[in-house]
C-alpha atoms as a PDB file:
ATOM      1  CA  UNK A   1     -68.519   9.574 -48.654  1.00  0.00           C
ATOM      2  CA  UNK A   2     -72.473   9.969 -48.618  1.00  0.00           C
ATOM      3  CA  UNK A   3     -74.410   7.287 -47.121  1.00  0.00           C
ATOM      4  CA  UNK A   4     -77.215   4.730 -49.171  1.00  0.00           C
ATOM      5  CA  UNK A   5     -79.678   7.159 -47.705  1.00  0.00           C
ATOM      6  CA  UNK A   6     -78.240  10.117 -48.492  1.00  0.00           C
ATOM      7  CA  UNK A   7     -77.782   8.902 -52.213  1.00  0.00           C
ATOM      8  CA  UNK A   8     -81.608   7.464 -52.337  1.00  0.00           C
ATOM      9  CA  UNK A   9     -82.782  11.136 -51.208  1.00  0.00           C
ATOM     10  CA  UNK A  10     -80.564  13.107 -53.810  1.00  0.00           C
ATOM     11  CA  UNK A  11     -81.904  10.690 -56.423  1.00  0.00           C
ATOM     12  CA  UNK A  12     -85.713  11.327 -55.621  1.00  0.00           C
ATOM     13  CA  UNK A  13     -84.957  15.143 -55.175  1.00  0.00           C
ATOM     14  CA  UNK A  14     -83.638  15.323 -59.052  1.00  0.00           C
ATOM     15  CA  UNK A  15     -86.026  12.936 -60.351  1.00  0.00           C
ATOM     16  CA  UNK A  16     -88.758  15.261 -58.101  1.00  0.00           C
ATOM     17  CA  UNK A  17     -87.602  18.421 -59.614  1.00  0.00           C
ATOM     18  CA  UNK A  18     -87.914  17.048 -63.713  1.00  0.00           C
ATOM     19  CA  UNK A  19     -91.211  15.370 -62.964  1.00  0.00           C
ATOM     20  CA  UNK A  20     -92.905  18.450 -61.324  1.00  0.00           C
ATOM     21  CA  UNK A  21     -90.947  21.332 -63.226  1.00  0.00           C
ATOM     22  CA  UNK A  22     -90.098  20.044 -66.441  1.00  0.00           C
ATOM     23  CA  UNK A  23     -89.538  23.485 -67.506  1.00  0.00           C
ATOM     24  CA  UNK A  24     -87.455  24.112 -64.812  1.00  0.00           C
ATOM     25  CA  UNK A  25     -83.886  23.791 -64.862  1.00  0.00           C
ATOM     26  CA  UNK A  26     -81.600  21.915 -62.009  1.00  0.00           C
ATOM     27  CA  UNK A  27     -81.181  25.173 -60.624  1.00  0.00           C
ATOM     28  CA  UNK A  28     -85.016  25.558 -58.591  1.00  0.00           C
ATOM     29  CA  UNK A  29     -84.379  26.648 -55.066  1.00  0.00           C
ATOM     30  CA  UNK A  30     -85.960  23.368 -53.621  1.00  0.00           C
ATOM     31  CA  UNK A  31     -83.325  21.357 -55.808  1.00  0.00           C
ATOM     32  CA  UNK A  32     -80.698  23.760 -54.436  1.00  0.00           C
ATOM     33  CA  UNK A  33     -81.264  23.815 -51.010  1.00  0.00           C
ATOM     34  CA  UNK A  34     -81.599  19.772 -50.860  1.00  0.00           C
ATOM     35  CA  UNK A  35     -78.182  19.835 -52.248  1.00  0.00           C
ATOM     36  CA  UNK A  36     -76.830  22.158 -50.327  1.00  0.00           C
ATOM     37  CA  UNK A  37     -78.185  19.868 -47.983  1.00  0.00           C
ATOM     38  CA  UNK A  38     -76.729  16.692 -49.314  1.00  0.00           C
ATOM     39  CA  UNK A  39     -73.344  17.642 -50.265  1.00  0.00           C
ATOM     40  CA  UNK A  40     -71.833  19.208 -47.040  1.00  0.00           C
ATOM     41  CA  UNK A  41     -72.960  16.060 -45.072  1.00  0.00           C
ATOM     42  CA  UNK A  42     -71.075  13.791 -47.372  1.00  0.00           C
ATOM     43  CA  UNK A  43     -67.855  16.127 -47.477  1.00  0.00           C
ATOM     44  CA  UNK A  44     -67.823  15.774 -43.674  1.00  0.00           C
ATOM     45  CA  UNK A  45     -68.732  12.235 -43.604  1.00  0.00           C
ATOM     46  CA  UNK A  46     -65.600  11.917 -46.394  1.00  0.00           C
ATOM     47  CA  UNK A  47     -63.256  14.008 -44.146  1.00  0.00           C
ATOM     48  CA  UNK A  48     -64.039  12.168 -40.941  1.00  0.00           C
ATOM     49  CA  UNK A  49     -63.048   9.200 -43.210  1.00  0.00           C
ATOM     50  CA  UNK A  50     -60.178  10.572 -44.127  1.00  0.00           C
ATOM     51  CA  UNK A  51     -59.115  12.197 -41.125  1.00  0.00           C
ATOM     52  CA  UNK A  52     -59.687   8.448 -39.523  1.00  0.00           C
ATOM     53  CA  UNK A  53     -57.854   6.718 -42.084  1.00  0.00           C
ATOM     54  CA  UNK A  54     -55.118   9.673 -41.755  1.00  0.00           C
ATOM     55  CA  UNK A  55     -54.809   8.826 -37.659  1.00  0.00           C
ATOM     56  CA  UNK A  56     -54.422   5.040 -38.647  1.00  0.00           C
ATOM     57  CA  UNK A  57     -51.414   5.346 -40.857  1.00  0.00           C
ATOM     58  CA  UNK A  58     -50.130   8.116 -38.104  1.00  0.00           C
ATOM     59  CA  UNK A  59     -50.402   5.254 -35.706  1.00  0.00           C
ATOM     60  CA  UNK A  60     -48.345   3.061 -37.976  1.00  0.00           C
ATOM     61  CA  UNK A  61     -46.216   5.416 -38.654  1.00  0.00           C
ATOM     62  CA  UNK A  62     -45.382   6.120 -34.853  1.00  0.00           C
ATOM     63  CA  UNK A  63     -44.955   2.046 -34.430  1.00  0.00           C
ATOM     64  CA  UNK A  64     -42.580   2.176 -37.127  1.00  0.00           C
ATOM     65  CA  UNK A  65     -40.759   5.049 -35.380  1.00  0.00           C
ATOM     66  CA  UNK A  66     -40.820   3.176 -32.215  1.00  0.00           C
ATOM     67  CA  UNK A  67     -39.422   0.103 -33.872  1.00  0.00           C
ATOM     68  CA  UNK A  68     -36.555   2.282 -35.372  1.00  0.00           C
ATOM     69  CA  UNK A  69     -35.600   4.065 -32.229  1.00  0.00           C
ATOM     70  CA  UNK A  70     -35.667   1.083 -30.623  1.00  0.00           C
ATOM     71  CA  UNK A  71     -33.017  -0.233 -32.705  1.00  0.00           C
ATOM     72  CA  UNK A  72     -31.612   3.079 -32.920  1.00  0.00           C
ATOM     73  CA  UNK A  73     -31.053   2.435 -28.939  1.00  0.00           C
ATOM     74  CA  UNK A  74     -29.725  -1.354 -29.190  1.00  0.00           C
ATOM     75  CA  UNK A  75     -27.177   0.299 -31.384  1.00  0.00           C
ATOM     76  CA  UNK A  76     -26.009   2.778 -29.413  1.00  0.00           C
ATOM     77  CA  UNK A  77     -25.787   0.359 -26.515  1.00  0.00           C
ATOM     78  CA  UNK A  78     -23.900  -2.009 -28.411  1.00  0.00           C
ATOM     79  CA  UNK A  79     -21.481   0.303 -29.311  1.00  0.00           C
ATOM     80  CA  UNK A  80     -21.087   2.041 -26.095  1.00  0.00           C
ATOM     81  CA  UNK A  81     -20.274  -1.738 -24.442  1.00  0.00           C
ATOM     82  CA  UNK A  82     -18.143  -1.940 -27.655  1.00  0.00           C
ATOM     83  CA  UNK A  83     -16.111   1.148 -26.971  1.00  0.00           C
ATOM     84  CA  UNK A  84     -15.800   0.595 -23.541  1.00  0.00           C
ATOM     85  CA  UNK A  85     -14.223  -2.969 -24.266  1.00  0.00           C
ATOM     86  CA  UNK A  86     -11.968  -1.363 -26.888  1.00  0.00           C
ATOM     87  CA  UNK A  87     -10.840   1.687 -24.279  1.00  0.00           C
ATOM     88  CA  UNK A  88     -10.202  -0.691 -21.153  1.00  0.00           C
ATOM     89  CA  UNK A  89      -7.909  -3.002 -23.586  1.00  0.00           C
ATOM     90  CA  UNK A  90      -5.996   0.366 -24.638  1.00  0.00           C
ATOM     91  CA  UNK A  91      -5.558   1.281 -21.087  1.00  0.00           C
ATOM     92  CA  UNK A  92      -4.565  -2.108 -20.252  1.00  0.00           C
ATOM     93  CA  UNK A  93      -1.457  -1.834 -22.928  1.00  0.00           C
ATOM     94  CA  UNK A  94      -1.039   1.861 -22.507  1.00  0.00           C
ATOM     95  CA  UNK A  95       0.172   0.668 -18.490  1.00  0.00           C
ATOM     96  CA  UNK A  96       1.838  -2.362 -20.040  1.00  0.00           C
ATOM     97  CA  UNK A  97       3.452   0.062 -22.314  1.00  0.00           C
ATOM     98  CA  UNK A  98       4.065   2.727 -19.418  1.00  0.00           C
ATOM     99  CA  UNK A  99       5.974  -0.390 -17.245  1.00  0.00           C
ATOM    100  CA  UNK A 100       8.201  -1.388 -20.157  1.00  0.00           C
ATOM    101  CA  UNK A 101       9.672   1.832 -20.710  1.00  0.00           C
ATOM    102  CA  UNK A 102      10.155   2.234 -16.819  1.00  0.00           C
ATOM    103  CA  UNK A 103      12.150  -1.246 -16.804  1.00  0.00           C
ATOM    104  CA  UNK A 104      13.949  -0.136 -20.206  1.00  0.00           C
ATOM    105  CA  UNK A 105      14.910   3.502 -18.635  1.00  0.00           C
ATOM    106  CA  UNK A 106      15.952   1.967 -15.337  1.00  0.00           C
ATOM    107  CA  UNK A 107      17.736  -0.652 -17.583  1.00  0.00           C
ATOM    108  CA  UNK A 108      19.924   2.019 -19.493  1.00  0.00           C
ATOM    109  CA  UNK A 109      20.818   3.850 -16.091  1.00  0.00           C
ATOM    110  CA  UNK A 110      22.271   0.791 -14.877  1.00  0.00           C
ATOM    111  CA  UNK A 111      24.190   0.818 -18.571  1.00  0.00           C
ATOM    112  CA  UNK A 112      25.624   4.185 -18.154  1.00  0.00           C
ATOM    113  CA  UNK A 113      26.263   3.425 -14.221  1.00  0.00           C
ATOM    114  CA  UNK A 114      28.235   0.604 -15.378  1.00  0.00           C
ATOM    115  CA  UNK A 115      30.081   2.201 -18.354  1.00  0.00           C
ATOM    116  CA  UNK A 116      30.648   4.580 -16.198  1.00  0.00           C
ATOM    117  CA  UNK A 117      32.547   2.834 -13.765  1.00  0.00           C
ATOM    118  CA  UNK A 118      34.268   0.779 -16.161  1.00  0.00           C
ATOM    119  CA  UNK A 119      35.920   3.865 -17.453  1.00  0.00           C
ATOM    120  CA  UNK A 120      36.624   4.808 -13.998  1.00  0.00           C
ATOM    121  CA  UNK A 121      38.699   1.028 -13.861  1.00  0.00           C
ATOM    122  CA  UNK A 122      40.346   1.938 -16.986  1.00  0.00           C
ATOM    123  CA  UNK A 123      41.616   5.206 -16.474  1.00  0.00           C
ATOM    124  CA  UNK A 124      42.987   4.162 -13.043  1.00  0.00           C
ATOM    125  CA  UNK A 125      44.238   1.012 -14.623  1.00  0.00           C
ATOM    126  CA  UNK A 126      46.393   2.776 -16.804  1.00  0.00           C
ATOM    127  CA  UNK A 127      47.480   5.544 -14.013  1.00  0.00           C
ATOM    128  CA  UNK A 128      48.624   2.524 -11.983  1.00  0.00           C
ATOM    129  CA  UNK A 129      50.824   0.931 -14.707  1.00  0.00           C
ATOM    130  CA  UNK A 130      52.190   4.384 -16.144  1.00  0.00           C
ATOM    131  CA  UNK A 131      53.065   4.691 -12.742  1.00  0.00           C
ATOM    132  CA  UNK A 132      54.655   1.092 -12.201  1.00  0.00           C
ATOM    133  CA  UNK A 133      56.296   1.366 -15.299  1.00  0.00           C
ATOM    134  CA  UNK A 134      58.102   4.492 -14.513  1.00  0.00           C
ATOM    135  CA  UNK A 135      59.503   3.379 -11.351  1.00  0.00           C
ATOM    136  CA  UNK A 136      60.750   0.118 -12.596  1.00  0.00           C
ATOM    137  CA  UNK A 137      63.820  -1.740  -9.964  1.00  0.00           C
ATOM    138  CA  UNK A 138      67.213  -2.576 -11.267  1.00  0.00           C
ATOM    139  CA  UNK A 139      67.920  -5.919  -9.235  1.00  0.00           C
ATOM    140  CA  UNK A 140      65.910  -9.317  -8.928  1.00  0.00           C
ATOM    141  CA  UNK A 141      64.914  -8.905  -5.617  1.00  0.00           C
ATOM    142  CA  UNK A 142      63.354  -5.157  -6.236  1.00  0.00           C
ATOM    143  CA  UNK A 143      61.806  -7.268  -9.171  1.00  0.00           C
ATOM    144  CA  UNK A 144      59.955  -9.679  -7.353  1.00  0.00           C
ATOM    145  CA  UNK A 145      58.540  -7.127  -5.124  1.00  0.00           C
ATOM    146  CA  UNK A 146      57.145  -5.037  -7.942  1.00  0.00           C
ATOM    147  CA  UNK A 147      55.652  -8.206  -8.938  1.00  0.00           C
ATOM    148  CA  UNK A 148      54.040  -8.410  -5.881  1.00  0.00           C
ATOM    149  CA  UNK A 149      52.383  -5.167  -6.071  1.00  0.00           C
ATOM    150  CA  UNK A 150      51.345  -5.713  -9.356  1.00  0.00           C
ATOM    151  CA  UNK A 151      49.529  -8.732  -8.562  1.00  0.00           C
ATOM    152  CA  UNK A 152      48.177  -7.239  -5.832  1.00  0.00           C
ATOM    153  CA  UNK A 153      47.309  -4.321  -7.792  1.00  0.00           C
ATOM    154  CA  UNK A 154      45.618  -6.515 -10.548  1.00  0.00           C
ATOM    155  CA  UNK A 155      43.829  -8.175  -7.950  1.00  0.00           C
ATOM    156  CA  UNK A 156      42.178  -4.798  -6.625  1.00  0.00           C
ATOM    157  CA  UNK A 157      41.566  -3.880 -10.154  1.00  0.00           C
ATOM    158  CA  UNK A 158      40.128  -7.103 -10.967  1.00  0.00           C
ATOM    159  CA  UNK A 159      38.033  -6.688  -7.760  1.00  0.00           C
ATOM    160  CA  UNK A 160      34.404  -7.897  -8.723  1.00  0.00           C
ATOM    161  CA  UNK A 161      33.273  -5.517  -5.717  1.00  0.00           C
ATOM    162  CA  UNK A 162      34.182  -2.136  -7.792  1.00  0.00           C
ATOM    163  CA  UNK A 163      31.323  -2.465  -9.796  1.00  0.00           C
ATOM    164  CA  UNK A 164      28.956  -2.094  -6.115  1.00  0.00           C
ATOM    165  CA  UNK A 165      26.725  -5.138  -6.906  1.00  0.00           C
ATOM    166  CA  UNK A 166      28.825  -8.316  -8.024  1.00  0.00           C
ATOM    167  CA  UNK A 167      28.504 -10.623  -5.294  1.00  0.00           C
ATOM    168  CA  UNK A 168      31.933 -12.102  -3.360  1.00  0.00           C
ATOM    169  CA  UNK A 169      33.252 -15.705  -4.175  1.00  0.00           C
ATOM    170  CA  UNK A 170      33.303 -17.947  -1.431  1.00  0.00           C
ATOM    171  CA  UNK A 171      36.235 -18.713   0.356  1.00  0.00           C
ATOM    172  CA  UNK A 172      37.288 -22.322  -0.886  1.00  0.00           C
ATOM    173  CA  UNK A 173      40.118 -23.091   1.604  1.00  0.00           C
ATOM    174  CA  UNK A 174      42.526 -23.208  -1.773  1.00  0.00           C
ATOM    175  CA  UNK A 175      46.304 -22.501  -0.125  1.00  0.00           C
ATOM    176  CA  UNK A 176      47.096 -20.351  -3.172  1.00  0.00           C
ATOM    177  CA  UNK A 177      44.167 -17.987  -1.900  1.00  0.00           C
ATOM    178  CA  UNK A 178      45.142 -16.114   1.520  1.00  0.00           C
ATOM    179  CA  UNK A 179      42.331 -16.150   3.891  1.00  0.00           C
ATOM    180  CA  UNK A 180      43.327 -12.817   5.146  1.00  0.00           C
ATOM    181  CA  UNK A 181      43.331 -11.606   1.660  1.00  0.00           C
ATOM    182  CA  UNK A 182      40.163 -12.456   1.462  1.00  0.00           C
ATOM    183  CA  UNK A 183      38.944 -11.067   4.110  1.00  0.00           C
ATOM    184  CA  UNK A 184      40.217  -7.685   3.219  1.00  0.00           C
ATOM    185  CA  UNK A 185      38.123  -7.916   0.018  1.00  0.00           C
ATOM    186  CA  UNK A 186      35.014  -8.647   2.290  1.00  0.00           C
ATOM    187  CA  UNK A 187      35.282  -5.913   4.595  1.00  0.00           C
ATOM    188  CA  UNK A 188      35.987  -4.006   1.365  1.00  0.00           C
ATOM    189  CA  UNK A 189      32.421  -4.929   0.312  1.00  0.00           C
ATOM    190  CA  UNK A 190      31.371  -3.902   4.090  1.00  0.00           C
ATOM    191  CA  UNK A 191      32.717  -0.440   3.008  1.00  0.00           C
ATOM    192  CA  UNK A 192      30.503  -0.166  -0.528  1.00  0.00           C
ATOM    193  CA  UNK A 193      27.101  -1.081   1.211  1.00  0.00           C
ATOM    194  CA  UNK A 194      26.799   3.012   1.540  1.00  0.00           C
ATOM    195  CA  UNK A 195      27.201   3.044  -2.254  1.00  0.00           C
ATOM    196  CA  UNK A 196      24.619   4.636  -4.265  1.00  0.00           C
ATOM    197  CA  UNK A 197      23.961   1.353  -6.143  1.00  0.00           C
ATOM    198  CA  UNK A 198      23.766  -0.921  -3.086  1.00  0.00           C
ATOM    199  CA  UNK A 199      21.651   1.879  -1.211  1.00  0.00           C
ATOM    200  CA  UNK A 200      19.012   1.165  -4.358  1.00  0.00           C
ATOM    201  CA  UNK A 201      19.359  -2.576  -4.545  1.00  0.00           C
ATOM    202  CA  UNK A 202      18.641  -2.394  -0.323  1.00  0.00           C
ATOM    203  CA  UNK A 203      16.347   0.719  -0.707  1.00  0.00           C
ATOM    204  CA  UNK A 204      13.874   0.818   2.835  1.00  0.00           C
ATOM    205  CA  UNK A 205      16.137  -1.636   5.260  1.00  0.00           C
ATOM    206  CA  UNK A 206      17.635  -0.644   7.738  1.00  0.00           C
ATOM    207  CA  UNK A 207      21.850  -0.352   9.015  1.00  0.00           C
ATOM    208  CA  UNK A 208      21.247  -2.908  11.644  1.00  0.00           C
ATOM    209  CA  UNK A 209      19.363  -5.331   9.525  1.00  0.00           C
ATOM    210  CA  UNK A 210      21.757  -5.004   6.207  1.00  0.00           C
ATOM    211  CA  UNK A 211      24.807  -5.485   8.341  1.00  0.00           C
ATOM    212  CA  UNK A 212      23.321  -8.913   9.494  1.00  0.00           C
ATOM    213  CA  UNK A 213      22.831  -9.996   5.957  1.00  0.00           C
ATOM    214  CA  UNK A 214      26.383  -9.402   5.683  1.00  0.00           C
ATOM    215  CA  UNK A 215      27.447 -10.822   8.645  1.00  0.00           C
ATOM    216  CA  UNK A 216      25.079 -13.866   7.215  1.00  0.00           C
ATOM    217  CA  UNK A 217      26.888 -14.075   3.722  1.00  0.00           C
ATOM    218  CA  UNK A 218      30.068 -13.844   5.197  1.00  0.00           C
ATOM    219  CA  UNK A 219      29.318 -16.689   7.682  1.00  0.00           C
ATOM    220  CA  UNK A 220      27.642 -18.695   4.314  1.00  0.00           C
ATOM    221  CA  UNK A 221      30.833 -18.088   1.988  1.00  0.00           C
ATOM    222  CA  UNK A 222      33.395 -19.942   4.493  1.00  0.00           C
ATOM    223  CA  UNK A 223      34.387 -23.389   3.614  1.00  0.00           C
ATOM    224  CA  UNK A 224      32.003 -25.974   5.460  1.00  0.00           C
ATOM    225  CA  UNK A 225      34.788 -26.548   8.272  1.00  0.00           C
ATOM    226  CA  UNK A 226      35.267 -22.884   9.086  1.00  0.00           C
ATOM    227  CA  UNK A 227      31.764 -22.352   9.151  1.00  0.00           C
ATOM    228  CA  UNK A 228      31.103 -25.198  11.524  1.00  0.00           C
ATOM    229  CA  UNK A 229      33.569 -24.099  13.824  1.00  0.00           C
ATOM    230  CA  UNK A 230      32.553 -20.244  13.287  1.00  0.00           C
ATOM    231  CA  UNK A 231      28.752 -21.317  14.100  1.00  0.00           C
ATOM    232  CA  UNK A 232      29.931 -23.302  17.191  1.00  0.00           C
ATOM    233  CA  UNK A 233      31.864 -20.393  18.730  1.00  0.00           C
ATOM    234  CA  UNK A 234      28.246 -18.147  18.465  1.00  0.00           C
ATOM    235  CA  UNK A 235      29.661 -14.647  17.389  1.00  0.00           C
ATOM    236  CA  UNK A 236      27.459 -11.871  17.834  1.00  0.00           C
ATOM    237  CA  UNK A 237      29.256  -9.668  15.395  1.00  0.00           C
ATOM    238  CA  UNK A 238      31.165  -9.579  12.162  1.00  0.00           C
ATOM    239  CA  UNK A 239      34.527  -9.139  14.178  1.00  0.00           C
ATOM    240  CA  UNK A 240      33.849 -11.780  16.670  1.00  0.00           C
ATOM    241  CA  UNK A 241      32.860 -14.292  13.614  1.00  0.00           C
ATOM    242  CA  UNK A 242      35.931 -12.509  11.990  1.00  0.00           C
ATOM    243  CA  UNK A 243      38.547 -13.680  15.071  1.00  0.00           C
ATOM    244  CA  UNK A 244      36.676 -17.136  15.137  1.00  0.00           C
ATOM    245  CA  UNK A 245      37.822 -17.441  11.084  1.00  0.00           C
ATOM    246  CA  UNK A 246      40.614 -16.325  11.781  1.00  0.00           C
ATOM    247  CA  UNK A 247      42.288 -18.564  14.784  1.00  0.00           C
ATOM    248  CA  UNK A 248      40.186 -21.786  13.258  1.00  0.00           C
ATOM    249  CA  UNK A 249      41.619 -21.361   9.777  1.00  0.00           C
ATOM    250  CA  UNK A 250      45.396 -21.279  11.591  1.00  0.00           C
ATOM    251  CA  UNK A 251      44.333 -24.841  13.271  1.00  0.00           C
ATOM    252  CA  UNK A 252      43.385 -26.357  10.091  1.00  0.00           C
ATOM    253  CA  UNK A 253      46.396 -25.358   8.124  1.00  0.00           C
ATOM    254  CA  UNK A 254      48.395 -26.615  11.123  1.00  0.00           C
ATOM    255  CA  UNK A 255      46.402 -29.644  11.148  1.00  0.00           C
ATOM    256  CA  UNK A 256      46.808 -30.311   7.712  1.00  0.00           C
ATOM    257  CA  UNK A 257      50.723 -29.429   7.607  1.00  0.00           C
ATOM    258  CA  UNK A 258      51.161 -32.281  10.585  1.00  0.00           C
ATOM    259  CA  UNK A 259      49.270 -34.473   8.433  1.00  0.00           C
ATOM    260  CA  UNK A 260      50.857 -34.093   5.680  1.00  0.00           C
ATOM    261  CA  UNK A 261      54.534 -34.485   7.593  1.00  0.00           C
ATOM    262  CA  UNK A 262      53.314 -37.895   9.423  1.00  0.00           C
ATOM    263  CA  UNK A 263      52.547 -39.138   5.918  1.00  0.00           C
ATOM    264  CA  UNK A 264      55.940 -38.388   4.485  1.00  0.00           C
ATOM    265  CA  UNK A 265      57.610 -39.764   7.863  1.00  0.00           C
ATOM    266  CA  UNK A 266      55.498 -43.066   7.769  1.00  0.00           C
ATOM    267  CA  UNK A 267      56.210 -43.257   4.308  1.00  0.00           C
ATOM    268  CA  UNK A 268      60.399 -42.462   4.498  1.00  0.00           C
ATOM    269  CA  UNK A 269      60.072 -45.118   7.507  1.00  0.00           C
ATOM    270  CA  UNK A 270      58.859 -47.867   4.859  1.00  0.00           C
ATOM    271  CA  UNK A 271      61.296 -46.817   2.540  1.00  0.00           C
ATOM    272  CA  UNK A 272      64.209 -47.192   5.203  1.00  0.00           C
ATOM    273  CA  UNK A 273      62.912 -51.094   6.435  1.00  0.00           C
ATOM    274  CA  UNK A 274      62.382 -51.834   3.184  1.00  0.00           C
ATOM    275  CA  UNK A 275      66.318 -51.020   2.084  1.00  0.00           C
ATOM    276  CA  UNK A 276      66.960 -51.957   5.595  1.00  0.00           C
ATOM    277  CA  UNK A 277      65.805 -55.815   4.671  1.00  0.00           C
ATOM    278  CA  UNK A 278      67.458 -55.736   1.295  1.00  0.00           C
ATOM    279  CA  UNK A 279      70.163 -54.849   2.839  1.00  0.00           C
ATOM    280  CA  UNK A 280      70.414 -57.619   4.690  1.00  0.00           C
ATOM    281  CA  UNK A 281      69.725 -60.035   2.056  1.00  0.00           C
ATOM    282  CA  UNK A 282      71.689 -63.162   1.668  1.00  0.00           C
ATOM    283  CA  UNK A 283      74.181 -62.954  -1.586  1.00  0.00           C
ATOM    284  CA  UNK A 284      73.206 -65.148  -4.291  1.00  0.00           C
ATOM    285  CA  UNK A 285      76.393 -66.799  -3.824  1.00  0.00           C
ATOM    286  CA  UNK A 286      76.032 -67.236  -0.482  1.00  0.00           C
ATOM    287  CA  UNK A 287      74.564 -70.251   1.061  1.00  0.00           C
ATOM    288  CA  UNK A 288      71.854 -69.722   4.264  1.00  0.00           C
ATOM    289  CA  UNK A 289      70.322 -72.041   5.741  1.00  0.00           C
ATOM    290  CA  UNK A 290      67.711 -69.708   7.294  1.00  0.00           C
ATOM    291  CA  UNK A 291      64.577 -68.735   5.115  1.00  0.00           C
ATOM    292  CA  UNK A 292      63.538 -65.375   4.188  1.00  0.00           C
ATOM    293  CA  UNK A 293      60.222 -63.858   6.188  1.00  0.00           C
ATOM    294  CA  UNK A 294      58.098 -60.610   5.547  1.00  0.00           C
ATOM    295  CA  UNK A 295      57.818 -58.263   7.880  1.00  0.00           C
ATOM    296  CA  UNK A 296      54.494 -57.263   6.812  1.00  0.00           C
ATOM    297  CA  UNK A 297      52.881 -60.232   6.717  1.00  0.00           C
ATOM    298  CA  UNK A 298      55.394 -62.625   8.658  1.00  0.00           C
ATOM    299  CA  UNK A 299      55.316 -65.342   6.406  1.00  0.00           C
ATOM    300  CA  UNK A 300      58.336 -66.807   4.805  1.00  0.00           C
ATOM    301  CA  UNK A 301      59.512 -66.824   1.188  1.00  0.00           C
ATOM    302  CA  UNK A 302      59.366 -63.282   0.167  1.00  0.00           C
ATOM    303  CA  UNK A 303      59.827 -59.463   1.653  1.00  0.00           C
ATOM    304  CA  UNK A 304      58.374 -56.464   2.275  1.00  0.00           C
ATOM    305  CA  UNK A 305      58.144 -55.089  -1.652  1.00  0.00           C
ATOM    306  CA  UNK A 306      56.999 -58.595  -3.213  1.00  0.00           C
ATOM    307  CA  UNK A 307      54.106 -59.218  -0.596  1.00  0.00           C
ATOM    308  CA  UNK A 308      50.719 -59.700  -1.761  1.00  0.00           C
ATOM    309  CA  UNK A 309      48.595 -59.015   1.330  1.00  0.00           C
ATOM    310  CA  UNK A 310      50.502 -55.483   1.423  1.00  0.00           C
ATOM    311  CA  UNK A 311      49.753 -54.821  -2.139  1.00  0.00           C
ATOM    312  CA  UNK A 312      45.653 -56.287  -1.625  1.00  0.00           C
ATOM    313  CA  UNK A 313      45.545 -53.481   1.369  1.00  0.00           C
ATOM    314  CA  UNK A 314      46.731 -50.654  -0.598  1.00  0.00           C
ATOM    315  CA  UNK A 315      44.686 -51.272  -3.598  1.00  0.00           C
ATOM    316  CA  UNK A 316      41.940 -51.262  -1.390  1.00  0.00           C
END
């Protein structure tokens, strides 16, 4: 754009050139070359202004850039924290996912394991009675033996130890249980420990130290007599705890057979005094001067089955 100046001299050069050249036209050299002058001045004075005002919208433009490309960068943060969230979460439940299928597939081997063996139980099951059943006796006695096998068979069939992991019952000092049955059973179980299954369930111990759980259950499954006396005798091995068992559970069924006889012997000795003194009751009919005395209590006027003392003490 041309300055005041500039404007003021282009004025007094046309108003110059009518005034002294009336009959000249606008195109007199003079006139020309003072706008030739004039004009290229105020097309570079209108370009610098342009070019200035170009450089302050550039300069607004490259703040609005920055702006945008700094948002353009919070965004891309975001979402990278975002995604990283998202992909530690996935490989958190891919793992979770990884450990449930382990448990499920080590679930379904112990399924087939056991179906497995169950079959095993059935087929020999049947074997055994096909068997049985074609060798059947022809008196009572024979009878009663086969009975006995049977039993015993059941028993072994009914074993909870053919599965490999079903733990033994402990021994409950019932008289309808043998103790040396029993015992077979648990060194039965001392036989399995080698077992595939029981080498997993006991996977990185040693012979030495799984025996002595054994010899530890078997010490813990004795009634609480046996395994006092067992404890007190200090066996250093599964036979030596096995002998202790053994001889101790003799002593105790002894000791509980002479119980049981001194009971019925004190009690058949009350029944004899006591028909012993009715016995030698006076008749009705019969005068005696003497009065009647307990025994038990040795007070007159009554016996042995009628006294009240004797009746208070066994209550109690």
């Amino acid at each position: 754009m041309m300055t005041t100046i500039e404007r003021a001299l282009q004025t007094v050069v046309i108003r110059f050139s009518f005034v002294v050249c009336p009959r000249i036209s606008i195109q007199c050299p003079l006139v020309n070359v003072l706008l030739v002058w004039a004009e290229p001045r105020a097309e570079k004075k209108a370009k610098c202004r342009n070019f200035e005002l170009a450089q302050e919208k550039m300069i607004d433009v490259e703040q609005e850039v920055g702006k945008v490309n700094m948002i353009i960068d919070y965004q891309e943060r975001s979402t990278k924290v975002r995604f990283g969230k998202i992909i530690e979460k996935m490989k958190a439940e891919v793992g979770k996912v990884l450990e449930s299928l382990d448990t499920l597939q080590a679930r379904v081997q112990i399924l087939e394991y056991e179906q497995d063996e169950e079959i095993g139980r059935t087929m020999w099951m049947e074997v055994g009675h096909s068997e049985e059943h074609a060798q059947l006796p022809t008196n009572h006695e024979e009878n009663g033996e086969n009975n006995k096998m049977q039993e015993e068979c059941e028993i072994m069939i009914s074993d909870p130890f053919l599965g490999g992991i079903t733990p033994l019952e402990g021994y409950d000092g019932n008289p309808s249980v043998s103790f040396l049955r029993w015992v077979a059973r648990f060194e039965d179980m001392l036989t399995l420990y080698p077992h595939e299954a029981v080498r997993t369930a006991l996977a990185g111990e040693n012979e030495e130290i799984i025996r002595k759980r054994l010899f530890e259950e078997f010490l813990e499954k004795l009634t609480p007599e046996l395994q006092f006396e067992v404890k007190a005798g200090r066996p250093s091995s599964y036979s030596n705890a096995y002998e202790l068992a053994q001889h101790f559970e003799l002593l105790l069924a002894t000791k509980k057979a002479n119980h049981v006889s001194v009971a019925d012997s004190v009690a058949e000795l009350s029944h004899k005094v006591e028909a012993l003194a009715i016995h030698q009751q006076p008749m009705p009919n019969r005068r005696v001067n003497e009065r009647r005395a307990c025994y038990y209590c040795k007070r007159p006027g009554h016996i042995v089955k009628d006294c009240r003392d004797k009746r208070r003490n066994e209550e109690r």
